[in-house]
Protein backbone atom coordinates (compact mmCIF):
# COMPACT_ATOMS: atom_id res chain seq x y z
CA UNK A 1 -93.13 176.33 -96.97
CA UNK A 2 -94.83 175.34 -100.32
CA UNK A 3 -95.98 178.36 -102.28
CA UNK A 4 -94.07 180.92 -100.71
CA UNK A 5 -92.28 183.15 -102.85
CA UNK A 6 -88.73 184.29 -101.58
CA UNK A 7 -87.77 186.65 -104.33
CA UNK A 8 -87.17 189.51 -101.79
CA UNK A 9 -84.85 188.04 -99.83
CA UNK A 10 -81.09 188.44 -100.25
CA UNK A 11 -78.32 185.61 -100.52
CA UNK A 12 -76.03 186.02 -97.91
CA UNK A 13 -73.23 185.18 -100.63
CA UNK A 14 -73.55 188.27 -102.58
CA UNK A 15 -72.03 191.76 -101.54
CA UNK A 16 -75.35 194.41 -101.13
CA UNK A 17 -73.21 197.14 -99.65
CA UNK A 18 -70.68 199.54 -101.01
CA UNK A 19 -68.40 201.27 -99.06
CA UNK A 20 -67.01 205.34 -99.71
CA UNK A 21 -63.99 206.98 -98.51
CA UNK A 22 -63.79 207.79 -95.27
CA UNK A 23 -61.42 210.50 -95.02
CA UNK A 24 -64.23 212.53 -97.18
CA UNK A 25 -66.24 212.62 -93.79
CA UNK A 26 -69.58 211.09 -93.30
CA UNK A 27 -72.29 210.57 -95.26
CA UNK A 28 -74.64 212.96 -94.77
CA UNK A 29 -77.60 212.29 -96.99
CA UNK A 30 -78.67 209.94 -99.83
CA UNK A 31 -80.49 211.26 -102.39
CA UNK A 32 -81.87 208.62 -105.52
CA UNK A 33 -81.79 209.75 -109.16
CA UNK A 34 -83.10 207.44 -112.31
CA UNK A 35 -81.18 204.81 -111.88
CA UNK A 36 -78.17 206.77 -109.95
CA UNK A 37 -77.63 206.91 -106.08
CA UNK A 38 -76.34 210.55 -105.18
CA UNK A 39 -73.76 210.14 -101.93
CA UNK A 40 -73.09 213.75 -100.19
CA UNK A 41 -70.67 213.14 -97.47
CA UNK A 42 -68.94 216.24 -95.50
CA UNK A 43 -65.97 217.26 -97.86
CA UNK A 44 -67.21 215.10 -101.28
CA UNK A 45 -69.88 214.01 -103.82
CA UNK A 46 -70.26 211.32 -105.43
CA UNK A 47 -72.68 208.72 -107.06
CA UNK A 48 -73.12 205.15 -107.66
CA UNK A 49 -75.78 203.13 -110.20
CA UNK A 50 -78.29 201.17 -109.06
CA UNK A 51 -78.76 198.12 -109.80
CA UNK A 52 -76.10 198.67 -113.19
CA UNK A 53 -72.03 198.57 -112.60
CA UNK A 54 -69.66 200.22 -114.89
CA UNK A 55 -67.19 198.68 -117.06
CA UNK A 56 -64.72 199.95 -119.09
CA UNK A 57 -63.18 199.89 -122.53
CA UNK A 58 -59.24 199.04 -123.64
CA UNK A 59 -59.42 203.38 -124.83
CA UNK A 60 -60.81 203.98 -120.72
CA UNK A 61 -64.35 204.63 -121.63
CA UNK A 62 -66.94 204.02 -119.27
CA UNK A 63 -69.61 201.80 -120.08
CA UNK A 64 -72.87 200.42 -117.99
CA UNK A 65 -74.21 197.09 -117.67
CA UNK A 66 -77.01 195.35 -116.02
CA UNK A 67 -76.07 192.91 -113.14
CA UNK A 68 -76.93 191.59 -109.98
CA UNK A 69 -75.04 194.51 -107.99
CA UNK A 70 -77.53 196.34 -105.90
CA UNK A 71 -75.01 199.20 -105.50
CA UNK A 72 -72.66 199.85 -108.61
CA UNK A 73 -69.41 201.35 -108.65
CA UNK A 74 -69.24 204.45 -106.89
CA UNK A 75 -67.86 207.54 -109.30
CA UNK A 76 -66.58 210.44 -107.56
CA UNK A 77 -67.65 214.27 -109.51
CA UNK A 78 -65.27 216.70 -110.05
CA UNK A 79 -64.09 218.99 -107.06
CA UNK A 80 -63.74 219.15 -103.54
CA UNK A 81 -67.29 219.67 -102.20
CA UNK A 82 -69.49 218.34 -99.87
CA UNK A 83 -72.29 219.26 -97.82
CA UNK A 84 -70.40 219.66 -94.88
CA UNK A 85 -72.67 219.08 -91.74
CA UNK A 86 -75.83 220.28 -93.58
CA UNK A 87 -78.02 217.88 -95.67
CA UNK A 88 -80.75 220.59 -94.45
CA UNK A 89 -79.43 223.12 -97.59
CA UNK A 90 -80.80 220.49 -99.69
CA UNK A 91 -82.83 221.38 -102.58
CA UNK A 92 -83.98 220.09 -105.84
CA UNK A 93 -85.23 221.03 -109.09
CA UNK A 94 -85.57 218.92 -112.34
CA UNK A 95 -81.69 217.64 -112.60
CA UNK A 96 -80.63 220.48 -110.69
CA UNK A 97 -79.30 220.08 -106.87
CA UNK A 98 -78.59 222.85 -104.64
CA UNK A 99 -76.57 222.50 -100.92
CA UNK A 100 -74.11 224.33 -99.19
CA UNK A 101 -70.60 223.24 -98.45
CA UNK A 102 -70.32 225.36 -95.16
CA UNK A 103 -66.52 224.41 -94.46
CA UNK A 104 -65.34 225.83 -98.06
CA UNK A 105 -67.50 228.88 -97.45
CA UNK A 106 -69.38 228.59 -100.72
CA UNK A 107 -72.99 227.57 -102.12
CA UNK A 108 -73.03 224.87 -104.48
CA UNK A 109 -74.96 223.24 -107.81
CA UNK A 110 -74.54 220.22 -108.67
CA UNK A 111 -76.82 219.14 -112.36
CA UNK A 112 -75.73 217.29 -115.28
CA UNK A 113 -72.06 219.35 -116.33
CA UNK A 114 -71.09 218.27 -112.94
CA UNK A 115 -70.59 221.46 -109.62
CA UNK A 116 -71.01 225.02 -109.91
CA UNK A 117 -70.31 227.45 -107.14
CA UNK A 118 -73.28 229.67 -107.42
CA UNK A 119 -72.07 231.79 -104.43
CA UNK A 120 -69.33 233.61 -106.56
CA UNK A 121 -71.72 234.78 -108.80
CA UNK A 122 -71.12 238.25 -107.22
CA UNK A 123 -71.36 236.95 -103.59
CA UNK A 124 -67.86 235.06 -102.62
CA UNK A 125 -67.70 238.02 -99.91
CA UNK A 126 -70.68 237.71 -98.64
CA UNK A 127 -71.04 234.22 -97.95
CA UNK A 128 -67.31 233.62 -96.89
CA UNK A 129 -68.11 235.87 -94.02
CA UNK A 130 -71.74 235.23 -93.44
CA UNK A 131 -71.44 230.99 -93.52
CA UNK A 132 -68.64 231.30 -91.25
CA UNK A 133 -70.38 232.62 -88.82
CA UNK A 134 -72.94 229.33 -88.78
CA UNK A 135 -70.58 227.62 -87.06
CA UNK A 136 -71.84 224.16 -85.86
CA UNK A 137 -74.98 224.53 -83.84
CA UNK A 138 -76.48 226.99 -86.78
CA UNK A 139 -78.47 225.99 -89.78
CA UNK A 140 -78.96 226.30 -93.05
CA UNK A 141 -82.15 225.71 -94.45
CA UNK A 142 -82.89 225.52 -98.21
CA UNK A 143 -85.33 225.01 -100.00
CA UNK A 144 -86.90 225.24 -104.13
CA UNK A 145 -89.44 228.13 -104.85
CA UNK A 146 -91.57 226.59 -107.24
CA UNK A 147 -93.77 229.84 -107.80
CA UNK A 148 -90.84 231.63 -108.51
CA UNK A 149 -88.65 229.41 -109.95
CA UNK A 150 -85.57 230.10 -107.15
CA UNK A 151 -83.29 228.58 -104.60
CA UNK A 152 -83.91 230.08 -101.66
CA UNK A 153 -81.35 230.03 -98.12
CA UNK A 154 -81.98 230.44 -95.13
CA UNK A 155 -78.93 231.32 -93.00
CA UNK A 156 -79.42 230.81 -89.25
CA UNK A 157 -76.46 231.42 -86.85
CA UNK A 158 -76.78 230.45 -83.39
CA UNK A 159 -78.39 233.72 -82.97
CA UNK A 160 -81.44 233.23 -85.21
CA UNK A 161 -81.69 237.43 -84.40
CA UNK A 162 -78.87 237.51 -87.47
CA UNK A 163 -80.79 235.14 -89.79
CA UNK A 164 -80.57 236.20 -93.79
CA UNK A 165 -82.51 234.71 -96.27
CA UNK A 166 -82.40 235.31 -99.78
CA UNK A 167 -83.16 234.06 -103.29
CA UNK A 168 -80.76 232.76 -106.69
CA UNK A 169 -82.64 232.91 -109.51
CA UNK A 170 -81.61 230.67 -112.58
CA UNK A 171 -82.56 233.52 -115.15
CA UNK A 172 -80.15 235.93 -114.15
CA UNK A 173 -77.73 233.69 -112.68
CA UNK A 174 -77.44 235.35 -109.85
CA UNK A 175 -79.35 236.42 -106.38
CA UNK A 176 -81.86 238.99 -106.76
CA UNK A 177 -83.87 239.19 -103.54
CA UNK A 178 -83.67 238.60 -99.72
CA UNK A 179 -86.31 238.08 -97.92
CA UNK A 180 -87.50 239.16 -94.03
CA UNK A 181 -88.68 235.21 -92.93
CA UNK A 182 -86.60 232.59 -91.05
CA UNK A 183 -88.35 229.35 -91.92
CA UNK A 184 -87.72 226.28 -89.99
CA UNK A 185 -88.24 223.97 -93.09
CA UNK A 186 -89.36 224.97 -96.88
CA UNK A 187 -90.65 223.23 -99.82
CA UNK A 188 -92.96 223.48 -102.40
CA UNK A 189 -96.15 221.26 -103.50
CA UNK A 190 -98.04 222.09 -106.72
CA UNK A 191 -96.51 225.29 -107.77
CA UNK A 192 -97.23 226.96 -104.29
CA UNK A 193 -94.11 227.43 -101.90
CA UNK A 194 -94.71 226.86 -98.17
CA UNK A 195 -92.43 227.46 -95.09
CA UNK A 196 -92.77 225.50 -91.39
CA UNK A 197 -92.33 227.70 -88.51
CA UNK A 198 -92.75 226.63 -85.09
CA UNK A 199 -95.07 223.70 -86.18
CA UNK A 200 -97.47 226.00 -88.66
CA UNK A 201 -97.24 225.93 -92.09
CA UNK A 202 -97.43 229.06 -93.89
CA UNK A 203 -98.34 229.62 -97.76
CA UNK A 204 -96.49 232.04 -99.64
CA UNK A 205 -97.61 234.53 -102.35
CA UNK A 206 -101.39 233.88 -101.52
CA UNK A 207 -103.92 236.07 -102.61
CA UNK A 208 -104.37 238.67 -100.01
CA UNK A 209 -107.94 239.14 -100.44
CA UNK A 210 -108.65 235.79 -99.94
CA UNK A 211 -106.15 234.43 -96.97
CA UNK A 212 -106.67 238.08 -95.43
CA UNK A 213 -103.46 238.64 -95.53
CA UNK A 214 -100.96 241.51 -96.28
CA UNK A 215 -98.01 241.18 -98.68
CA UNK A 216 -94.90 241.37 -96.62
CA UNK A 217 -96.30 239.20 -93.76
CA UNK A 218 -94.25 236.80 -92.36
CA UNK A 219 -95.13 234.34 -89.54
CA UNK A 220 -97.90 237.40 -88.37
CA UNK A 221 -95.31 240.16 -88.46
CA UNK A 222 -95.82 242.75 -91.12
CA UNK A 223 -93.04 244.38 -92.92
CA UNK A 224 -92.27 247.21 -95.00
CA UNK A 225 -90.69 246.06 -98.93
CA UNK A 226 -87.23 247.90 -99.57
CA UNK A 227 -84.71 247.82 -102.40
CA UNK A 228 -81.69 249.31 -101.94
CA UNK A 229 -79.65 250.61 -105.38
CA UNK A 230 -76.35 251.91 -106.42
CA UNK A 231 -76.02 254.57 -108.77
CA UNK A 232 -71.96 254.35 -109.97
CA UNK A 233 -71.59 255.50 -113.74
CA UNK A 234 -68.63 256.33 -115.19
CA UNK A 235 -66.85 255.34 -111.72
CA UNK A 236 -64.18 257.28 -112.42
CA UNK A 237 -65.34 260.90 -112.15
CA UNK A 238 -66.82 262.69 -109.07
CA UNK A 239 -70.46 264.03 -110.22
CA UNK A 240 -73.23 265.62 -108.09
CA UNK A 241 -76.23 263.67 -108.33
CA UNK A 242 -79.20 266.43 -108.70
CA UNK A 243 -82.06 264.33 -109.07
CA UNK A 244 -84.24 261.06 -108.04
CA UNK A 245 -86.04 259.43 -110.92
CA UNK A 246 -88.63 256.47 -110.50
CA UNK A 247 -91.33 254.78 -112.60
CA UNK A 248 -93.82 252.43 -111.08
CA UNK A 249 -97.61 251.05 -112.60
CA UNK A 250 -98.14 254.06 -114.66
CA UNK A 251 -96.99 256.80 -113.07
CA UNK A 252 -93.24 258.39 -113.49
CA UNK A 253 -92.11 260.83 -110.61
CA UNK A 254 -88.64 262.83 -110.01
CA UNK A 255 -87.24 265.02 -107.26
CA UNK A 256 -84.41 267.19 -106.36
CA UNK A 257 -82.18 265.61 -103.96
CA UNK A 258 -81.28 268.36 -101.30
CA UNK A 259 -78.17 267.76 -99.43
CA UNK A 260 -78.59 267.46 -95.69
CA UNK A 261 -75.40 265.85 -94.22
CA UNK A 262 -73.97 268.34 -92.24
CA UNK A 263 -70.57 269.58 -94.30
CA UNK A 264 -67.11 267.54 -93.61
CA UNK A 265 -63.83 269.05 -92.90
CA UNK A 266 -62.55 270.98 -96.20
CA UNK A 267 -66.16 270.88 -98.17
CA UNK A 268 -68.05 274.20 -99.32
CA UNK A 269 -71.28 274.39 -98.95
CA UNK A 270 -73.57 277.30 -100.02
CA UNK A 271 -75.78 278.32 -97.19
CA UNK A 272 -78.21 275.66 -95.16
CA UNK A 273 -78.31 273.34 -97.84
CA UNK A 274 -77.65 272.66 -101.14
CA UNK A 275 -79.35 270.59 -104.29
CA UNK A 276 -77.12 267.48 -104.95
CA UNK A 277 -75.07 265.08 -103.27
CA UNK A 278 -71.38 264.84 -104.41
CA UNK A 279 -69.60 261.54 -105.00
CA UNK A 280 -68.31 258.93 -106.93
CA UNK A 281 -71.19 256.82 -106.40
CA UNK A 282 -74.63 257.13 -104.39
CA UNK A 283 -76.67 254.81 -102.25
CA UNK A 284 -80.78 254.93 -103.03
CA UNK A 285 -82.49 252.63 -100.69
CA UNK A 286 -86.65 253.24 -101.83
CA UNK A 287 -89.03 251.84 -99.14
CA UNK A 288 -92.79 250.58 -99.66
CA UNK A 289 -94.69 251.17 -96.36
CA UNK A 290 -97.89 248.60 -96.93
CA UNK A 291 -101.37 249.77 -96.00
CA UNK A 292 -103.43 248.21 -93.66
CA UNK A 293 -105.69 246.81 -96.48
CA UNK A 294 -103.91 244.89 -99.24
CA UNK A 295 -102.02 246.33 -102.26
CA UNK A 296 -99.21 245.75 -104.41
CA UNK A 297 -96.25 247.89 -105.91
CA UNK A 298 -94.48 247.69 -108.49
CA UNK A 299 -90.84 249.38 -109.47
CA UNK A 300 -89.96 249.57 -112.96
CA UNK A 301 -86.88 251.55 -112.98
CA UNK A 302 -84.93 254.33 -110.79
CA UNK A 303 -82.62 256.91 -112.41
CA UNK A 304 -80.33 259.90 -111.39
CA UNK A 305 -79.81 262.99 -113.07
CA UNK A 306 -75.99 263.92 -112.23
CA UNK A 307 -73.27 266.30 -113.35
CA UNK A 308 -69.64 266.24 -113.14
CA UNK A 309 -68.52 267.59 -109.84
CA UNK A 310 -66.37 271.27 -109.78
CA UNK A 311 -64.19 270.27 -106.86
């Protein structure tokens, strides 16, 4: 018909579709970038430019050209690694991409020097044990802090009981906190981060005096904040640990630890009890029982005064 414009219509003679390998597994989500499409199938990564191909050079170097393709060339990145069966780990920040490859048992990053595994920044333990036991009816839901600037996993077996969630902070390079909420979806919107939970959408770090509610309040179930440290110097010598040392807003405080494990086979001890705990290493977990109304703590830094041990 006269006037009609048919600009958005596609010849039938020209290829629109691009096809990946299958024996990488399916694709399991799409994700666009500038002018790059970012393919995560099961076992592999890849990407492919949009509407731009590559060519290349008589020295092999890759160059880009606009053309009519819709879908370029697709250019597989570095490594083994896919998303598995879990486009839900998905998260993005800036040029940074963060998803979990739940077959190799590790937690990945893809950004512009190409795939990091993030989970062997102290972890590889943890999460070869704890993502096998997702299996394939679990979940793993991720999602990008904005407020505090971390990646944070949810990971759900089929027993959501034995969820863990925690936090990898780009600062540090590592993961610094876990958390005691199993979202169903997360996300964040205007430096606030939000979780879904059986249809309700809950804010995180709101003001307490103005949402009325408590820190450590998850989903209407209140909990109590804990860190758990290791005191370990000079790993090579037993030492009695004599004392408890902690600084919060202000305020320094220190104990004597008294030694109430009742004694093992071969070890002296002198009467009831006595001041210290011997070992290589000890275990301080400190725990933050919130009020009923709202308030805050804050832990600076926790010490131990310790000798070498006699025997």
């Amino acid at each position: 018909r006269t006037g009609v414009n048919n600009t958005n219509q596609f010849s039938v003679a020209e290829d629109i579709t691009r096809s990946v390998d299958p024996s990488n597994g399916s694709i399991q989500k799409l994700y666009s970038e500038d002018t790059n499409l970012i393919i995560f199938q099961e076992s592999k990564v890849s990407r492919a430019l949009i509407d731009k191909d590559a060519i290349y050079s008589a020295e092999g170097q890759s160059m880009t050209t606009s053309g009519a393709q819709v879908i370029g060339q697709v250019q597989q990145y570095a490594g083994n690694y896919g998303i598995s069966t879990n486009p839900e780990s998905f998260a993005v920040y800036g040029y940074r991409k963060y998803f979990v490859d739940k077959n190799q048992n590790v937690v990945l990053r893809l950004s512009q020097d190409g795939i990091t595994e993030i989970s062997a920044y102290g972890m590889i333990d943890y999460f070869r044990d704890n993502l096998a036991a997702i299996g394939n009816t679990g979940r793993l839901i991720g999602g990008w802090d904005m407020y505090n600037k971390q990646y944070v996993l949810s990971l759900q077996p089929p027993n959501t009981e034995n969820y863990q969630t925690l936090a990898f902070d780009e600062d540090c390079n590592g993961w610094t906190s876990r958390f005691s909420f199993s979202p169903d979806l997360s996300g964040s919107l205007r430096n606030s981060f939000y979780t879904f939970k059986n249809g309700n959408i809950w804010e995180h770090y709101a003001d307490p005096t103005v949402t009325f509610v408590n820190y450590c309040n998850f989903y209407g179930v209140q909990y109590d904040a804990n860190v758990t440290l290791i005191f370990n110097p000079e790993v090579s010598m037993s030492k009695n640990f004599n004392t408890l040392n902690y600084e919060g807003k202000e305020n320094k405080y220190f104990g004597t630890i008294i030694n109430s494990t009742p004694p093992t086979y071969g070890e002296v001890v002198y009467g009831n009890s006595m001041n210290g705990i011997k070992g290589f290493y000890s275990t301080v977990k400190m725990t933050f029982v919130n009020p009923t109304t709202p308030q805050a703590a804050e832990l600076y830094s926790v010490s131990s005064n310790y000798v070498m041990s006699s025997y």
